[in-house]
C-alpha atoms as a PDB file:
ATOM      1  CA  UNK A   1      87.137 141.735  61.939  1.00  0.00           C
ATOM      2  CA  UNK A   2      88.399 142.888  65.413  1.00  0.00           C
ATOM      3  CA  UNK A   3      88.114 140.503  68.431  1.00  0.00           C
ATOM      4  CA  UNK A   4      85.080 140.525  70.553  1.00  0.00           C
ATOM      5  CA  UNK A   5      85.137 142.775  73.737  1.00  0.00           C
ATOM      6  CA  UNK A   6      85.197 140.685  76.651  1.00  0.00           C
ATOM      7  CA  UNK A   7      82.272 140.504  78.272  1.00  0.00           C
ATOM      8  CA  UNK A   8      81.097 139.537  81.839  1.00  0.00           C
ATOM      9  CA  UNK A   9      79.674 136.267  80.599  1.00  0.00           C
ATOM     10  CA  UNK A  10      83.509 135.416  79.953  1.00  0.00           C
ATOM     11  CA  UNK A  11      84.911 136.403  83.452  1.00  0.00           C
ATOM     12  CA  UNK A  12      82.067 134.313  84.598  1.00  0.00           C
ATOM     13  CA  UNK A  13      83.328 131.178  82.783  1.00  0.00           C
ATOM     14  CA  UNK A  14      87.290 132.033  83.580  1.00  0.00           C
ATOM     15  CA  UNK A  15      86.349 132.305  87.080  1.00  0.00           C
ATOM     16  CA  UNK A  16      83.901 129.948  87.468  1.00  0.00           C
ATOM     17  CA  UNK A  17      80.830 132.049  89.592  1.00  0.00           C
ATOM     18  CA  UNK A  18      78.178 133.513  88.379  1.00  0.00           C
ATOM     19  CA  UNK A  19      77.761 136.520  86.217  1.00  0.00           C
ATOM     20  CA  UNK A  20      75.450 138.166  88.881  1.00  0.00           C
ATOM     21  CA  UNK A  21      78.943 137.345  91.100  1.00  0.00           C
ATOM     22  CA  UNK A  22      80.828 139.467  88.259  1.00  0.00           C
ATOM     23  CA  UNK A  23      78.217 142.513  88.400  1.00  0.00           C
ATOM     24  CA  UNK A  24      78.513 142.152  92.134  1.00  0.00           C
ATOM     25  CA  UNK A  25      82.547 142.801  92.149  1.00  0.00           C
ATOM     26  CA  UNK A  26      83.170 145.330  88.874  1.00  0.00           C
ATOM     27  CA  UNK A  27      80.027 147.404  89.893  1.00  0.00           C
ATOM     28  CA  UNK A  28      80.949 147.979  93.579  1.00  0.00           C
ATOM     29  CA  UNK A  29      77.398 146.633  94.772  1.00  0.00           C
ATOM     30  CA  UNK A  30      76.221 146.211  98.366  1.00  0.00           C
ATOM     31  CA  UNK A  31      73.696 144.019  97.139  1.00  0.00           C
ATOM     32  CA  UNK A  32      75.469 140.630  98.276  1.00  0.00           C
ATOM     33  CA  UNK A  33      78.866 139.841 100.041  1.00  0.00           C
ATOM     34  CA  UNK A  34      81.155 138.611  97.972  1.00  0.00           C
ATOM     35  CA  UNK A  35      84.572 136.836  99.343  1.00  0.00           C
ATOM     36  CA  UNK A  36      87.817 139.041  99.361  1.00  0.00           C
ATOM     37  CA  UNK A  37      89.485 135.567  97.264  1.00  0.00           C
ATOM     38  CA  UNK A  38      86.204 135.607  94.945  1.00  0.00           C
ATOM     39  CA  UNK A  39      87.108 139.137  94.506  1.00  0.00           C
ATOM     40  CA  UNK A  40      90.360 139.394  93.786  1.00  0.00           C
ATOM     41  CA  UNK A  41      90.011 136.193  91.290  1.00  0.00           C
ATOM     42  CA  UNK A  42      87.374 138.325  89.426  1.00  0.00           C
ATOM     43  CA  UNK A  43      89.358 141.523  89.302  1.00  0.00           C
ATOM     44  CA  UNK A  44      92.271 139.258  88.283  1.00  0.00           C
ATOM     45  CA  UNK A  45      90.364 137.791  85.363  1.00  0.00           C
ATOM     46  CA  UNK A  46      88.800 141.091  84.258  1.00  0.00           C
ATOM     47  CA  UNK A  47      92.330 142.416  84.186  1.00  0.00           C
ATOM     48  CA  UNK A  48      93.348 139.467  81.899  1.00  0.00           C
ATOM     49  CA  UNK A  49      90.876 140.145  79.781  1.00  0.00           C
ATOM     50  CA  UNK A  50      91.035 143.621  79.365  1.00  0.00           C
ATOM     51  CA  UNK A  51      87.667 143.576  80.302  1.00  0.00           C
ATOM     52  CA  UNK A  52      86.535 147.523  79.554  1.00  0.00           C
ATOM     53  CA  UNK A  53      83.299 148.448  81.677  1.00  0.00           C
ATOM     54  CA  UNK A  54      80.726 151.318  81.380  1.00  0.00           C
ATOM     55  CA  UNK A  55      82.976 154.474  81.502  1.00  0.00           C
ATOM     56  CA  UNK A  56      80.391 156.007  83.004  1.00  0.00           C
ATOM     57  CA  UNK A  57      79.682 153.861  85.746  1.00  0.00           C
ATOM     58  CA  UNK A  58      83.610 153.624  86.865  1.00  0.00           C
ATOM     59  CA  UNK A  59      83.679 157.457  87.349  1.00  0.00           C
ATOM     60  CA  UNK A  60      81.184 157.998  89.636  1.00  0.00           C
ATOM     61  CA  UNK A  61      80.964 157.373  93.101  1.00  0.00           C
ATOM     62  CA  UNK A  62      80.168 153.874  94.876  1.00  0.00           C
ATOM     63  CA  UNK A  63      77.236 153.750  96.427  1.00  0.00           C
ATOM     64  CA  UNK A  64      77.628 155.060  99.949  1.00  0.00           C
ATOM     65  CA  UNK A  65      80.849 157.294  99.163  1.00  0.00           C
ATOM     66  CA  UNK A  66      82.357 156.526 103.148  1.00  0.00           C
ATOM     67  CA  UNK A  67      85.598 155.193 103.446  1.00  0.00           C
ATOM     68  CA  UNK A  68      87.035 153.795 106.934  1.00  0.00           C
ATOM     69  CA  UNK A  69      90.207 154.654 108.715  1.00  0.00           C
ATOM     70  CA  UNK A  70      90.301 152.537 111.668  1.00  0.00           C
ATOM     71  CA  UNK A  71      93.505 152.974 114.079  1.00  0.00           C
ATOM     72  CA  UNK A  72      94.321 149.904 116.719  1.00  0.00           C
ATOM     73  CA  UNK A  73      95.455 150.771 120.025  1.00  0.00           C
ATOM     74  CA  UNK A  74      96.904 148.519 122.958  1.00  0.00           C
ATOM     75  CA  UNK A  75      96.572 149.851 126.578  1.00  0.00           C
ATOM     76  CA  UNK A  76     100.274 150.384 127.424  1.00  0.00           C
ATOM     77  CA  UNK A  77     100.928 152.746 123.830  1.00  0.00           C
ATOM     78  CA  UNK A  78     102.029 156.199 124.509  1.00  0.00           C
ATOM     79  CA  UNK A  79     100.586 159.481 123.734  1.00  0.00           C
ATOM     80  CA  UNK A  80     103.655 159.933 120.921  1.00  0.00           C
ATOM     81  CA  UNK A  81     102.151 156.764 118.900  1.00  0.00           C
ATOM     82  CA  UNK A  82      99.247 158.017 119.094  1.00  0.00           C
ATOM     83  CA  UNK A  83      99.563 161.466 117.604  1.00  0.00           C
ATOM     84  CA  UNK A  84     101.540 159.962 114.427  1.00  0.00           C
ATOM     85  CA  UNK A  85      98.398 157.162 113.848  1.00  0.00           C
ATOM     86  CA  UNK A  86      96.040 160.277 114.454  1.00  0.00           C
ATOM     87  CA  UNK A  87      98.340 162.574 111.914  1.00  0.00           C
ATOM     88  CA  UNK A  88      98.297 159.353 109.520  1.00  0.00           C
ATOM     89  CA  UNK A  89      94.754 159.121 109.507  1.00  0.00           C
ATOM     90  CA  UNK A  90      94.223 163.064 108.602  1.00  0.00           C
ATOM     91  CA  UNK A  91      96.511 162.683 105.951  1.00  0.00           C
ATOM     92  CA  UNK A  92      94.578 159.925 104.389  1.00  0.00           C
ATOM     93  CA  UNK A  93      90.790 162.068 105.182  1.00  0.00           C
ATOM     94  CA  UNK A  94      92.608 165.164 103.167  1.00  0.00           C
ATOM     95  CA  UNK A  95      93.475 162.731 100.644  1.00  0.00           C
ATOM     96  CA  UNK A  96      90.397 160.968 100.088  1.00  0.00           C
ATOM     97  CA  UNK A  97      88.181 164.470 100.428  1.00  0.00           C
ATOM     98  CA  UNK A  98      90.307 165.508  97.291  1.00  0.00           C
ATOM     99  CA  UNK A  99      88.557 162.358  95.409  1.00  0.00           C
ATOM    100  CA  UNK A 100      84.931 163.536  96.966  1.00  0.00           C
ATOM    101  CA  UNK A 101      85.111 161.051  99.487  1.00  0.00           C
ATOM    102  CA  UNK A 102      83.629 161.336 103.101  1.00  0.00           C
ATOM    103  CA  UNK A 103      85.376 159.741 105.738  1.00  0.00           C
ATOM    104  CA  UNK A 104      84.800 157.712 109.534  1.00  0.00           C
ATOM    105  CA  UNK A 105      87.987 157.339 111.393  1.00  0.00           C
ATOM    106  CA  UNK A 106      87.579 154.815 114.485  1.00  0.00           C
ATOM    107  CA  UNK A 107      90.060 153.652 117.125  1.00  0.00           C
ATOM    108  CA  UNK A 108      89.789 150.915 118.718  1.00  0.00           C
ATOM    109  CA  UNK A 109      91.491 148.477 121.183  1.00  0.00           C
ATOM    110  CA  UNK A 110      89.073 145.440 120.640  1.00  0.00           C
ATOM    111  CA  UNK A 111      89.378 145.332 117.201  1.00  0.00           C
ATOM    112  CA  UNK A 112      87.009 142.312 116.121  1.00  0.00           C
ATOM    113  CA  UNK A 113      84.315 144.513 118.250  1.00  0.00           C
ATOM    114  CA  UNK A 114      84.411 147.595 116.507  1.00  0.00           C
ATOM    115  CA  UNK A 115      84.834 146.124 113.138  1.00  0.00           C
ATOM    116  CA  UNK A 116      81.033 144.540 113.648  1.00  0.00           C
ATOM    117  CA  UNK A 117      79.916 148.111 114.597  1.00  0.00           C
ATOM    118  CA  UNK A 118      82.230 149.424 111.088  1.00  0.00           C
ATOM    119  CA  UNK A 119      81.142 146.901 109.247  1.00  0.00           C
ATOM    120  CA  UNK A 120      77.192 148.064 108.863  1.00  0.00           C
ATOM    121  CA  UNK A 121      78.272 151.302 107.919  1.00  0.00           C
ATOM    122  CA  UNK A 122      77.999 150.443 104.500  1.00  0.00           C
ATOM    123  CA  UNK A 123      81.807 151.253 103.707  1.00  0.00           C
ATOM    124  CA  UNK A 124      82.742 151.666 100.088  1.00  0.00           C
ATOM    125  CA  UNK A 125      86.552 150.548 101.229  1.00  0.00           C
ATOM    126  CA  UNK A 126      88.811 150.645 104.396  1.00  0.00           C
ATOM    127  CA  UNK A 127      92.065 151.619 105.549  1.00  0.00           C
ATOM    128  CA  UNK A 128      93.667 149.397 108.725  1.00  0.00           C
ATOM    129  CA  UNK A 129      96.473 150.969 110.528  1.00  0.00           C
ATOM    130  CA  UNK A 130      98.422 148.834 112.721  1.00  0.00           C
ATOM    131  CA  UNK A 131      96.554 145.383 113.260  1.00  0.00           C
ATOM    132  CA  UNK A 132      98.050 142.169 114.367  1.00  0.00           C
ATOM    133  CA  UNK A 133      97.871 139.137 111.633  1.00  0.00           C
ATOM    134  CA  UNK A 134      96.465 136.504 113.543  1.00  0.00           C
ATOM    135  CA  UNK A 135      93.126 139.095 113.414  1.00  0.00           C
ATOM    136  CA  UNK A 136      92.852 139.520 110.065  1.00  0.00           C
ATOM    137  CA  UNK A 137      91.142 136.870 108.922  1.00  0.00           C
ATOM    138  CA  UNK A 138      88.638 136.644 111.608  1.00  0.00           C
ATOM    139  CA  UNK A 139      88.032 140.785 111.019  1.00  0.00           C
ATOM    140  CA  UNK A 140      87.816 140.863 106.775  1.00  0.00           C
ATOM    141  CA  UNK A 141      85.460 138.293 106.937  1.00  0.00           C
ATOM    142  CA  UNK A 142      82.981 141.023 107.625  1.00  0.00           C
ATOM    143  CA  UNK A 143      84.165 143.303 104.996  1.00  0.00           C
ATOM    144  CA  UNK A 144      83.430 143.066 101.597  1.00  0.00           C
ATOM    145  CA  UNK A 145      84.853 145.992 100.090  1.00  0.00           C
ATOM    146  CA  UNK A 146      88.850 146.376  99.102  1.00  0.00           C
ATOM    147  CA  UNK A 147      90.914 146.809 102.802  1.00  0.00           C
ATOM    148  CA  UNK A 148      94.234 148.508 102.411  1.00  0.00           C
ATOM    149  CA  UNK A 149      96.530 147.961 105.484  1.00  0.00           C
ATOM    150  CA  UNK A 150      99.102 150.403 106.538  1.00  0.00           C
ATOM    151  CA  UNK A 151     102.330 149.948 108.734  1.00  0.00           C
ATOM    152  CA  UNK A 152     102.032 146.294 109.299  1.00  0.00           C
ATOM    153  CA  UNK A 153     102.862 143.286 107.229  1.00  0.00           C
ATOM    154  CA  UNK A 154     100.031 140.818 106.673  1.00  0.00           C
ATOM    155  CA  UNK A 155     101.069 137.577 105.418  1.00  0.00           C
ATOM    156  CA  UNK A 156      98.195 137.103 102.506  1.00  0.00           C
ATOM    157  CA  UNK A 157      98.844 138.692  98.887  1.00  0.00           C
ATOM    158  CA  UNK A 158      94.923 139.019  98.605  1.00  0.00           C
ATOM    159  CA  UNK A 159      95.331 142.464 100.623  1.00  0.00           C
ATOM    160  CA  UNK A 160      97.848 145.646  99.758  1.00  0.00           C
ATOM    161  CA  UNK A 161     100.089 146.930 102.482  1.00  0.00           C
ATOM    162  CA  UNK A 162     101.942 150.166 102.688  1.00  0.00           C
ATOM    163  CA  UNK A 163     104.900 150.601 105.154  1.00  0.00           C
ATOM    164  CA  UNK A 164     108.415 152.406 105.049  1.00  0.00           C
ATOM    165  CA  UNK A 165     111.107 150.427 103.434  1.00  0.00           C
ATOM    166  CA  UNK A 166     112.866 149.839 106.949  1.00  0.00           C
ATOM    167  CA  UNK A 167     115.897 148.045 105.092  1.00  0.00           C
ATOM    168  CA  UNK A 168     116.708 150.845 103.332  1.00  0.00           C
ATOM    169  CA  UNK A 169     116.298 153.661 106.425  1.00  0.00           C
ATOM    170  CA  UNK A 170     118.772 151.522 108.638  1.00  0.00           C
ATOM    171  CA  UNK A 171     121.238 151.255 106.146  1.00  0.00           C
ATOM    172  CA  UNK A 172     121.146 154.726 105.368  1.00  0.00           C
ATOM    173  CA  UNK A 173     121.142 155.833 109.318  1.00  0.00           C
ATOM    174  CA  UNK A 174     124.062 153.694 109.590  1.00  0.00           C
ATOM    175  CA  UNK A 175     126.002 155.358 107.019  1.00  0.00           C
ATOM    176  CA  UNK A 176     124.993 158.756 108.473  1.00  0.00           C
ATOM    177  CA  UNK A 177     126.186 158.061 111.729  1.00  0.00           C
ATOM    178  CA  UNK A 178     129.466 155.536 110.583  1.00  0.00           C
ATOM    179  CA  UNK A 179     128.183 153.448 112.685  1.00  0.00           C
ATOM    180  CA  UNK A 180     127.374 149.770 112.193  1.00  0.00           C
ATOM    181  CA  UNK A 181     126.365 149.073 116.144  1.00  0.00           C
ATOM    182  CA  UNK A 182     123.396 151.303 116.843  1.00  0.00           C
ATOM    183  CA  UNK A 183     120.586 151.554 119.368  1.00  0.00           C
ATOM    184  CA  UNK A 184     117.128 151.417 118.108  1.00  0.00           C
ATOM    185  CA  UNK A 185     114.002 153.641 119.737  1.00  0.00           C
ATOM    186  CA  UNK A 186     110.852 153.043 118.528  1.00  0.00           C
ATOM    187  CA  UNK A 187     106.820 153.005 119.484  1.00  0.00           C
ATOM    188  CA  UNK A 188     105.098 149.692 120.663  1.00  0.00           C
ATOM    189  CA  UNK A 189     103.164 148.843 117.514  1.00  0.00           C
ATOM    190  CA  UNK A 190     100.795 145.280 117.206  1.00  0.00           C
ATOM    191  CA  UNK A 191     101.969 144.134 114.166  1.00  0.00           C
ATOM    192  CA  UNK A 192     104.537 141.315 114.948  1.00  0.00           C
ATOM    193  CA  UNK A 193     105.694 140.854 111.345  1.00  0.00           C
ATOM    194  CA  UNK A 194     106.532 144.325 111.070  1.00  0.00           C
ATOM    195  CA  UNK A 195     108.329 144.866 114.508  1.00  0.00           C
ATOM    196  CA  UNK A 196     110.710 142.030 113.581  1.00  0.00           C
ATOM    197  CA  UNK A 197     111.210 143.739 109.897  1.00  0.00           C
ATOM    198  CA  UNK A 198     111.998 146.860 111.681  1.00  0.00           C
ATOM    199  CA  UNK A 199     114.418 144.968 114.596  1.00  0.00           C
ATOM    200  CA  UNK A 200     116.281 141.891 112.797  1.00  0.00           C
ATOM    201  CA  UNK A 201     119.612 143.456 113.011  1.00  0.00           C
ATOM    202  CA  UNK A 202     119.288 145.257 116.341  1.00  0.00           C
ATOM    203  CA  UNK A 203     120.521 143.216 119.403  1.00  0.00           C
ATOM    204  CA  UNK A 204     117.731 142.902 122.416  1.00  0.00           C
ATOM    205  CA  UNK A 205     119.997 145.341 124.892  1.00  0.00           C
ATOM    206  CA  UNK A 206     120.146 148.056 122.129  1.00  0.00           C
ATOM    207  CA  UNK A 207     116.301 147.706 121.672  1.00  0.00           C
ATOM    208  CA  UNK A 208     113.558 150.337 122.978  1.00  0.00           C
ATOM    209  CA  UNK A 209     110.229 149.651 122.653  1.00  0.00           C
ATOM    210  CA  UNK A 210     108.467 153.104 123.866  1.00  0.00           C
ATOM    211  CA  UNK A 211     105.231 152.305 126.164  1.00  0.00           C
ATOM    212  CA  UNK A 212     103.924 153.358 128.979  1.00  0.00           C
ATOM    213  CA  UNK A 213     105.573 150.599 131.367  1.00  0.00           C
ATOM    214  CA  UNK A 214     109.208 151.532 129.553  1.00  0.00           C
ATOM    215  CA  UNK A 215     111.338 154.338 130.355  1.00  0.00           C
ATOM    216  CA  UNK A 216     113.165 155.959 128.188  1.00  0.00           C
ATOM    217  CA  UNK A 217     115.508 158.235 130.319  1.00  0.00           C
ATOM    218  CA  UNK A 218     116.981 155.220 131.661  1.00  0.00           C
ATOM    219  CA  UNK A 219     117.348 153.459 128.402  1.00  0.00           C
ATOM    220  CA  UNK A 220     119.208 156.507 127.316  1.00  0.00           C
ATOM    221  CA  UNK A 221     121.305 157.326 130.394  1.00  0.00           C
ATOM    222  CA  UNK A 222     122.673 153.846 130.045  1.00  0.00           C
ATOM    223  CA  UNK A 223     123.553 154.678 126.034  1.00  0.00           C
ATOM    224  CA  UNK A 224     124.633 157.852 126.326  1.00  0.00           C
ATOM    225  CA  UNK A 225     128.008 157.661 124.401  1.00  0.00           C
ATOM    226  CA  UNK A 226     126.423 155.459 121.670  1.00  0.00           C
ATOM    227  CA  UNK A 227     124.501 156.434 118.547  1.00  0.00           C
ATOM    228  CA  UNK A 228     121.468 155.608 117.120  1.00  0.00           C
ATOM    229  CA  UNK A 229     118.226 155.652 115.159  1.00  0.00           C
ATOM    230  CA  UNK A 230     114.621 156.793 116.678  1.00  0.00           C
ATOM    231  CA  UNK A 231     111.662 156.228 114.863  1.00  0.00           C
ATOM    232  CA  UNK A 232     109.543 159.424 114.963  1.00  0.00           C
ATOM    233  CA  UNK A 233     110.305 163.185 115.777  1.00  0.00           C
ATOM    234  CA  UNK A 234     108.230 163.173 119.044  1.00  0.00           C
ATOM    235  CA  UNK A 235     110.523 160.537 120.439  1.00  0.00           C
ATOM    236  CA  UNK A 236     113.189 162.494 119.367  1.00  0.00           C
ATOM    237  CA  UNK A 237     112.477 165.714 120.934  1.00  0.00           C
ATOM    238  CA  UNK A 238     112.618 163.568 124.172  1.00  0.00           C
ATOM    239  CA  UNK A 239     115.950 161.897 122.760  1.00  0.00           C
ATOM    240  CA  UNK A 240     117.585 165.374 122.146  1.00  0.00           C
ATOM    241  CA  UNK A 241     117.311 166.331 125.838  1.00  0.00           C
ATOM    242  CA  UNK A 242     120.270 163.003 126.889  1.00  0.00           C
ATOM    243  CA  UNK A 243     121.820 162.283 123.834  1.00  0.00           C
ATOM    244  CA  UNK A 244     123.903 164.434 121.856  1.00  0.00           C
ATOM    245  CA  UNK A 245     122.559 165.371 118.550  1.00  0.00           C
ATOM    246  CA  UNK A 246     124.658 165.010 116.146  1.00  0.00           C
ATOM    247  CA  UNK A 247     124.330 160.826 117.756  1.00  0.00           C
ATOM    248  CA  UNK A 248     121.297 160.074 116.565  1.00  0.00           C
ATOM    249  CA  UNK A 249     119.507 160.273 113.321  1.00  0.00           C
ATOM    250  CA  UNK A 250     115.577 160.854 113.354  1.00  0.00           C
ATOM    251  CA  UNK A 251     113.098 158.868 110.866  1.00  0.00           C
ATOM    252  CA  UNK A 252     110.575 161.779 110.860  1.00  0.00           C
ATOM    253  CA  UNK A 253     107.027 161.543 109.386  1.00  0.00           C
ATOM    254  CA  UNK A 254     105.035 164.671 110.247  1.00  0.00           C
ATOM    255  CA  UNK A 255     105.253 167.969 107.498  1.00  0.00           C
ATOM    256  CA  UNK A 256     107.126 170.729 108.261  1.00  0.00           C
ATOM    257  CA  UNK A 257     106.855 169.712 112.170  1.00  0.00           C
ATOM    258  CA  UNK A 258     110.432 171.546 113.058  1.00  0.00           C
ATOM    259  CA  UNK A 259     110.278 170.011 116.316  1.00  0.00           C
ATOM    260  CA  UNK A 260     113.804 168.282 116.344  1.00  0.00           C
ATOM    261  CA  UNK A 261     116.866 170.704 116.483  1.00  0.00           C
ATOM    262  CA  UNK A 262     117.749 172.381 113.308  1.00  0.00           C
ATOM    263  CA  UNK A 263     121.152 170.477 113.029  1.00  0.00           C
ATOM    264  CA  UNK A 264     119.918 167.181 114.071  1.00  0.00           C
ATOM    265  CA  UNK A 265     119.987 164.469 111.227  1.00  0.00           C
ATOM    266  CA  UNK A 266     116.583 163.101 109.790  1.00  0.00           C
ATOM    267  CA  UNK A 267     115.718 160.778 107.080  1.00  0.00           C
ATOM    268  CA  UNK A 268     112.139 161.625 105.882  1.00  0.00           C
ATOM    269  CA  UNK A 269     109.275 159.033 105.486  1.00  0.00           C
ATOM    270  CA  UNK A 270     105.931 161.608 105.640  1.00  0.00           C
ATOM    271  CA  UNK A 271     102.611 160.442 106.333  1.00  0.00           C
ATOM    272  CA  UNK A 272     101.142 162.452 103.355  1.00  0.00           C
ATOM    273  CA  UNK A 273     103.545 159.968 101.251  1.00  0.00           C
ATOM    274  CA  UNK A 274     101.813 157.116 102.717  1.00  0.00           C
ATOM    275  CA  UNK A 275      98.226 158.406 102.525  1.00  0.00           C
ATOM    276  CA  UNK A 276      98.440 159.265  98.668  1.00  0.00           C
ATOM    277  CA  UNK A 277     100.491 155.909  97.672  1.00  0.00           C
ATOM    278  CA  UNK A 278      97.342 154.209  99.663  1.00  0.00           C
ATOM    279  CA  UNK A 279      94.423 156.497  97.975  1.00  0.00           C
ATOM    280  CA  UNK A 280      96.097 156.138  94.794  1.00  0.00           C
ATOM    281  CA  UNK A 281      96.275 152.094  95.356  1.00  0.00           C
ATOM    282  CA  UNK A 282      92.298 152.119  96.376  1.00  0.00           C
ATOM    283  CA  UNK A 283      90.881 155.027  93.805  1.00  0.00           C
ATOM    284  CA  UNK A 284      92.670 151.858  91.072  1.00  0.00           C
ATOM    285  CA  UNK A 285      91.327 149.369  93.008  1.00  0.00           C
ATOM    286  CA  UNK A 286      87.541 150.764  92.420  1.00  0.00           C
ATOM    287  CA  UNK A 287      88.111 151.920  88.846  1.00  0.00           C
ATOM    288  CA  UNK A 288      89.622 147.694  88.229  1.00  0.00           C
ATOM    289  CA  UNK A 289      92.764 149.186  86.938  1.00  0.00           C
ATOM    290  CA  UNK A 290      95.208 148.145  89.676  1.00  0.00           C
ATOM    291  CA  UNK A 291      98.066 146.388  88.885  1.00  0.00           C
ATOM    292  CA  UNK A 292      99.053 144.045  91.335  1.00  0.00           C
ATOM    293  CA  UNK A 293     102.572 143.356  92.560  1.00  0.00           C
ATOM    294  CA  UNK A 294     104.767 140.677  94.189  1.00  0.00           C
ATOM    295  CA  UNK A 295     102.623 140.303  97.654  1.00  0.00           C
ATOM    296  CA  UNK A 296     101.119 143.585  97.136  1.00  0.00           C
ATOM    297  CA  UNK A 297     103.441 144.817  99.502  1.00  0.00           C
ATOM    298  CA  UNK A 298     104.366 148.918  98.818  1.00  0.00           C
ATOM    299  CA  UNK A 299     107.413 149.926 100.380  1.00  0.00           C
ATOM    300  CA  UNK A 300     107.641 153.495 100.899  1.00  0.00           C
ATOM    301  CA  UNK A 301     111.908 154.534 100.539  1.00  0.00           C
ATOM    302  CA  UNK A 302     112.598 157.450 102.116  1.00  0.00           C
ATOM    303  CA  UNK A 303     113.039 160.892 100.711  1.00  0.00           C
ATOM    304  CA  UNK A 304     115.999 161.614  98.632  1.00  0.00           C
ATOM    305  CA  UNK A 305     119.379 163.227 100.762  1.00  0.00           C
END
């Protein structure tokens, strides 16, 4: 006689909760807030199970089919960080309209106070772009739906992150250039963790953190003959105008932009690769058939040469 199909009696009794609890997580229900650790514990344990629910019920829509994008701001970031978070978040509404899903993109830069307003929307899940760690916890406390972050690292292996495998894009700058000691240009962004990922092997005077208070002419005038990296094709257009070209190697995420100089070296990390590695993480995150991984950290490499 086969074994017995698990049931949610038995992730009940792995997890400890209720079986109301259970309903609560595998169905998607609004009905009561359930903890992002009670959450993930339950998904865990259904996963161990191979707990197989209603086929029906896992391809249709949640409840209030709205998914959040919400983009954090500070007061000194340029207009250039701001178009590639706005271009990030389109990516991610074209992706999730492909799945049927309607969208809400905020920005914000008091980001506990708009995640009250957010969180009575009745969101089905939530996409964070940029956020800085000591928030988190005070901010998902009022969500109770799966929160993918994107472009920042968040210390806590209860949430997925997405961000560009910045290891790999140095090193491979470097070699393009033949160059080990290289400047670094990049946009302000909150997320300490990830600003130190991005910087660890770039000395303070070779360092340029674009904002408005910053300026870049005289950063470059003053490393004219050197080479370097720049995060993001809008800062490079600027870049192009002081330094020579064939210098400096681009980290470009916008499709088919053709803003830099047809000669000038790029390494590719697109936004539309970020927004359908982070719809394909949530659409498995609502069906319970996501696979977790060390941290559930995604590193996006870049494009191949």
């Amino acid at each position: 006689m086969g074994k017995n199909k698990a049931t949610m009696q038995d992730i009940a009794d792995l997890c400890g909760v209720s079986v109301a609890t259970v309903s609560y997580v595998i169905n998607n229900s609004d009905k009561e807030h359930i903890k992002h650790d009670t959450r993930i514990k339950v998904l865990e344990a259904a996963k161990k199970l191979n707990y197989a629910p209603n086929i029906n019920r896992c391809t249709t829509h949640p409840k209030s089919n709205l998914v959040g994008i919400i983009i954090n701001w500070n007061k000194r970031n340029a207009p250039s960080k701001k178009m590639l978070y706005y271009d990030l978040a389109i990516e991610l509404q074209m992706q999730l309209s492909l799945l049927g899903y309607d969208t809400i993109i905020a920005t914000t830069k008091a980001f506990e106070e708009e995640a009250d307003i957010i969180s009575k929307r009745s969101l089905d899940a939530a996409f964070i772009i940029d956020i800085r760690s000591e928030e988190v916890r005070r901010v998902t406390r009022k969500y109770y739906v799966p929160i993918i972050f994107l472009d920042c690292e968040i210390n806590d292996p209860l949430f997925c992150k997405i961000y560009p495998n910045y290891e790999a894009i140095i090193s491979r700058a470097k070699r393009m250039l033949q160059e080990e000691d290289i400047f670094l240009i990049m946009e302000d962004i909150l997320n300490e963790e990830l600003k130190d990922i991005i910087t660890n092997t770039i000395g303070a005077e070779k360092l340029f953190i674009n904002d408005m208070k910053n300026d870049l002419r005289e950063f470059l005038l003053k490393h004219q003959n050197e080479k370097g990296i720049v995060l993001g094709e809008i800062l490079g257009l600027e870049v192009e105008r002081y330094i020579r070209n064939d210098h400096i190697v681009v980290v470009t995420s916008l499709d088919n932009s053709k803003l830099l100089l047809p000669d000038t070296m790029t390494i590719s990390i697109k936004n539309k690769t970020k927004a359908i590695t982070a719809v394909k993480i949530l659409e498995q995150l609502l069906r319970l058939v996501y696979v977790g991984t060390p941290c559930n950290k995604f590193l996006i490499n870049p494009d191949a040469d």
